[in-house]
Protein backbone atom coordinates (compact mmCIF):
# COMPACT_ATOMS: atom_id res chain seq x y z
CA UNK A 1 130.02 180.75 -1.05
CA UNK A 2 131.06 184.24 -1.87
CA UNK A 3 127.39 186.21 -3.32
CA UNK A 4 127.01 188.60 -6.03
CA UNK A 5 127.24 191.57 -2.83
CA UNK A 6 130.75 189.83 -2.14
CA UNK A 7 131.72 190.32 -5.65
CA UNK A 8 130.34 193.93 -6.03
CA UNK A 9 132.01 194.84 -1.91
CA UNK A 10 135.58 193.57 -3.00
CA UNK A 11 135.37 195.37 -6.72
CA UNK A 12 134.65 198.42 -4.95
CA UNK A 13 137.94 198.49 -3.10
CA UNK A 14 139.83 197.18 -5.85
CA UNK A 15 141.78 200.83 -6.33
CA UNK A 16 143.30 200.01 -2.63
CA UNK A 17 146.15 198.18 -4.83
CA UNK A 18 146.40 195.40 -3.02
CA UNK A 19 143.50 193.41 -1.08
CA UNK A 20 143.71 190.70 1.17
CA UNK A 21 140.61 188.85 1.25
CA UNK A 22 138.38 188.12 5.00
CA UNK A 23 139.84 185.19 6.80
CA UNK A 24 138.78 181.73 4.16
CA UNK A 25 138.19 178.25 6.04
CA UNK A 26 140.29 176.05 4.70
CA UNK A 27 138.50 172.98 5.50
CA UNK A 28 134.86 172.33 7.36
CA UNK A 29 136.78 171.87 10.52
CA UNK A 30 138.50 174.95 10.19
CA UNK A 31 135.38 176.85 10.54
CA UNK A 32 134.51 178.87 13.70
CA UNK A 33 131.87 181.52 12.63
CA UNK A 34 128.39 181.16 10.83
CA UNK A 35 128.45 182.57 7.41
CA UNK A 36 131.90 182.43 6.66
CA UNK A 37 133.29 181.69 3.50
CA UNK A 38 135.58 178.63 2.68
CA UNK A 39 137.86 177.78 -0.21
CA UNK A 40 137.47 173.76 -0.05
CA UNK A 41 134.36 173.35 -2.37
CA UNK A 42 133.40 173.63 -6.04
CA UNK A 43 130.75 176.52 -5.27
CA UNK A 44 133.40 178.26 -3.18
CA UNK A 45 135.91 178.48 -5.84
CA UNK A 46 133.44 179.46 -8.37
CA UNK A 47 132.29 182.28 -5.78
CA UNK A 48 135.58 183.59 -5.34
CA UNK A 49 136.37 183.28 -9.00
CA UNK A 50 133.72 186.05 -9.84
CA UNK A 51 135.57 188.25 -6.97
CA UNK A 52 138.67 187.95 -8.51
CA UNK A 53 137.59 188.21 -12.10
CA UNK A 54 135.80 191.94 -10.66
CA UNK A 55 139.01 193.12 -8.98
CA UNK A 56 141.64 192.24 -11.56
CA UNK A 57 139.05 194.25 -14.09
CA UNK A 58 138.98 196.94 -11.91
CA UNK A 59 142.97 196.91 -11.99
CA UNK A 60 143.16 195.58 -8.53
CA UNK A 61 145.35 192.38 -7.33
CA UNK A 62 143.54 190.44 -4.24
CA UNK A 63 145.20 187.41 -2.27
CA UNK A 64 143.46 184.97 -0.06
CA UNK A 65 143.71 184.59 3.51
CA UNK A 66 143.76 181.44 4.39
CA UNK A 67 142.33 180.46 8.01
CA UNK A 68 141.84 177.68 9.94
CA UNK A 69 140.32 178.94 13.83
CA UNK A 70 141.45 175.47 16.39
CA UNK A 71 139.56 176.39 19.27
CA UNK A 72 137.77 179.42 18.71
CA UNK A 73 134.69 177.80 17.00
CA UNK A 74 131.36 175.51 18.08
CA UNK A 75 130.11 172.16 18.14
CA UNK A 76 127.67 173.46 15.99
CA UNK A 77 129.59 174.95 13.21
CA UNK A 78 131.94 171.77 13.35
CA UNK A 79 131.47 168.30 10.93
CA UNK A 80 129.42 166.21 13.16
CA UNK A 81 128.74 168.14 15.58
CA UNK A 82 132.83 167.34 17.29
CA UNK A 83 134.34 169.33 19.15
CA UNK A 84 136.89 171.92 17.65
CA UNK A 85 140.62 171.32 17.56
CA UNK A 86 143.35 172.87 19.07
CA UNK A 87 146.86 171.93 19.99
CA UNK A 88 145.97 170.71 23.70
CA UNK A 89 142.39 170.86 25.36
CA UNK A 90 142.68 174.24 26.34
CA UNK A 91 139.12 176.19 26.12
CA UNK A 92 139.14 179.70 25.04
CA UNK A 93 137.78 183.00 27.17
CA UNK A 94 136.11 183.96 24.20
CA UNK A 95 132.50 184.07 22.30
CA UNK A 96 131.91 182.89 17.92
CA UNK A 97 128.97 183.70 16.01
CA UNK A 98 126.06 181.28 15.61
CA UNK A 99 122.60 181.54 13.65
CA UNK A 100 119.84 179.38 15.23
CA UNK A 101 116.49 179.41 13.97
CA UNK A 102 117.58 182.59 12.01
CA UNK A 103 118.94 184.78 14.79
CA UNK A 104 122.70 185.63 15.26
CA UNK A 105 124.18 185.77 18.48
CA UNK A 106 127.29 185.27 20.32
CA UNK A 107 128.18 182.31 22.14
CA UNK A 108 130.86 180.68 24.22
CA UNK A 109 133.27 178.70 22.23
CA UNK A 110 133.26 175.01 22.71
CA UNK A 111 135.74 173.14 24.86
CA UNK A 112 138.49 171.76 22.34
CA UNK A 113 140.17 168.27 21.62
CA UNK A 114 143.96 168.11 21.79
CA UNK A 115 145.58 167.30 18.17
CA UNK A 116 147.36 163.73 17.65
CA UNK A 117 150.30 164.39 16.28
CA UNK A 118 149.27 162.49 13.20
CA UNK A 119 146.37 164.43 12.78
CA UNK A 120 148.86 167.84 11.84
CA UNK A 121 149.80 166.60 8.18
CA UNK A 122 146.33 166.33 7.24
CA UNK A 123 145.70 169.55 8.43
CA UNK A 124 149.22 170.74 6.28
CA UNK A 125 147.72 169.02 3.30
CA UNK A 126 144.34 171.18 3.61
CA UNK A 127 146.18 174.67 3.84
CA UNK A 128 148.20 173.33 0.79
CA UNK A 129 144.92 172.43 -1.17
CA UNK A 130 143.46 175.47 0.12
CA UNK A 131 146.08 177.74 -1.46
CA UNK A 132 145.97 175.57 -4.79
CA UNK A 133 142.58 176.40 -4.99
CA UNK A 134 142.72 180.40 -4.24
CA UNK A 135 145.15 180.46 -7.28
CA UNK A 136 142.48 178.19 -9.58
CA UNK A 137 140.13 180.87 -8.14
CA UNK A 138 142.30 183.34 -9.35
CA UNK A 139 143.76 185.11 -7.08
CA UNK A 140 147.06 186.64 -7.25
CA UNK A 141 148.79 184.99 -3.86
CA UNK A 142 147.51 183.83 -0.49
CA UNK A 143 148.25 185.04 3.05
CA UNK A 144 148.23 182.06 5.60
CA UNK A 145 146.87 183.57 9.12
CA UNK A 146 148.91 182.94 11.72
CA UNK A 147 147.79 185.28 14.14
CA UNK A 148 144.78 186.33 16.74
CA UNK A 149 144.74 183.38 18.32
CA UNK A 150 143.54 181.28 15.57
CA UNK A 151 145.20 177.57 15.22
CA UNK A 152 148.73 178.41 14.06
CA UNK A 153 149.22 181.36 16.81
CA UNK A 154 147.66 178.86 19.07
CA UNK A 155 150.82 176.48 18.95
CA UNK A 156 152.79 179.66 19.30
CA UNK A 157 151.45 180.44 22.81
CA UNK A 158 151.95 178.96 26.10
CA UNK A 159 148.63 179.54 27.71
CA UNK A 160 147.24 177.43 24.62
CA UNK A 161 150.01 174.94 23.43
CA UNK A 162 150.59 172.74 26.72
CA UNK A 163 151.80 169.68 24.52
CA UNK A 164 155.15 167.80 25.68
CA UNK A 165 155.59 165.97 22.17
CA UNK A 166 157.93 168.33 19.34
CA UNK A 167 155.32 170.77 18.61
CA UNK A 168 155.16 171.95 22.10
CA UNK A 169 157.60 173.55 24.83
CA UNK A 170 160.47 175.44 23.71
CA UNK A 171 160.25 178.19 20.87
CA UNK A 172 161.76 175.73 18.17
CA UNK A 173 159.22 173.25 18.56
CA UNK A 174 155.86 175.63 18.64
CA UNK A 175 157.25 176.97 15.45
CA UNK A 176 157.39 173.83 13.66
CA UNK A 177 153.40 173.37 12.99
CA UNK A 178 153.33 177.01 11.59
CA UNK A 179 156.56 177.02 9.49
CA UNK A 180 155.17 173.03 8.15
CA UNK A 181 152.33 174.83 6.76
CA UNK A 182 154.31 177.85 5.04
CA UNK A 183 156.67 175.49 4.02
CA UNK A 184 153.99 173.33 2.26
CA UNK A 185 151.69 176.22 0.99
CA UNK A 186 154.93 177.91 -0.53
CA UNK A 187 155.88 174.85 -2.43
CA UNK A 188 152.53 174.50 -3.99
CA UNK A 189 152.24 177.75 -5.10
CA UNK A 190 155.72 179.98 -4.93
CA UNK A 191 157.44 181.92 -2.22
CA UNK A 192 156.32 185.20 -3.94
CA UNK A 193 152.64 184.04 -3.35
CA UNK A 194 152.83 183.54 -0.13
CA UNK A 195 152.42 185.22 3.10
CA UNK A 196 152.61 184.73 6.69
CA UNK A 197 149.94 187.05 8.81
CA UNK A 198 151.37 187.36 12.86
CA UNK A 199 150.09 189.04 16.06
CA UNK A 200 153.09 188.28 18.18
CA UNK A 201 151.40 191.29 20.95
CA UNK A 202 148.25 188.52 21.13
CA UNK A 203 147.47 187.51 24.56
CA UNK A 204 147.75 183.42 24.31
């Protein structure tokens, strides 16, 4: 839940013009980092609400960034301790942040579980709810993040998306889970509102 320093860090930079807001979970499961913040709870909304409510006074605009990590997260940081998702069961060379006991530290991510296909609308419908809330939250658009190796870039890239079903192999197909959630967030809230962050340079 955003805290009263989020509200005064984000007013502060309100005279950029335009912010886009740190990377927002979308869901529990789309969590990969201790301490960040999500956009899928009451308290969250509220949070961000007080954010938004600071930067539009301050004659700022501010859009969310909406996140969801697939592999790059922890059995730790995950609902019930399961392991994170990705599009095939492909672990990550890469460290997240966990607190234990109070101390931060960095840790090797978790080996991942390979999406059903049925699994993907549910995960559709969550960016969609996501974005409905960032606008009840007030803010003036969202940006879905489709880059740095996060879920959506991971169907994107070979050395992650090893599926044989019609969100993996050629370029059409690995382009379908990303453009499915555009598609969706951009219905619920507009086309103008929406964005679509990329890191095509990203090592898969």
């Amino acid at each position: 839940v955003p805290t009263a320093l989020g509200v005064e860090y984000y007013r502060q930079r309100a005279s950029a013009g335009l912010i886009v807001s740190e990377a927002t979970a979308i869901s529990p499961q789309g969590q990969g980092y201790a301490d960040v913040p999500g956009l899928y709870a009451p308290a969250q909304i509220a949070g961000w609400r007080a954010v938004t409510q600071a930067v539009h006074a301050a004659g700022g605009r501010i859009v969310a960034q909406l996140w969801h990590v697939g592999r790059i997260s922890h059995v730790d940081l995950q609902p019930g301790g399961q392991p994170p998702v990705a599009p095939s069961a492909v672990t990550a060379r890469t460290k997240t942040y966990l607190v234990r006991d109070g101390q931060g530290g960095f840790v090797d991510t978790s080996a991942p579980r390979a999406l059903a296909a049925e699994e993907l609308p549910g995960i559709v419908d969550d960016f969609r709810r996501a974005a409905r809330a960032a606008l009840d939250a007030g803010f003036d658009g969202v940006e879905v993040h489709g880059a740095n190796g996060y879920l959506l870039d991971q169907f994107l890239k070979l050395g992650a998306n090893h599926r044989t079903d019609h969100y993996g192999g050629s370029i059409a197909n690995r382009v379908r889970f990303p453009l499915e959630v555009v598609h969706a967030v951009a219905a619920e809230v507009g086309g103008g509102r929406t964005g679509l962050r990329i890191s095509p340079a990203t090592p898969s």
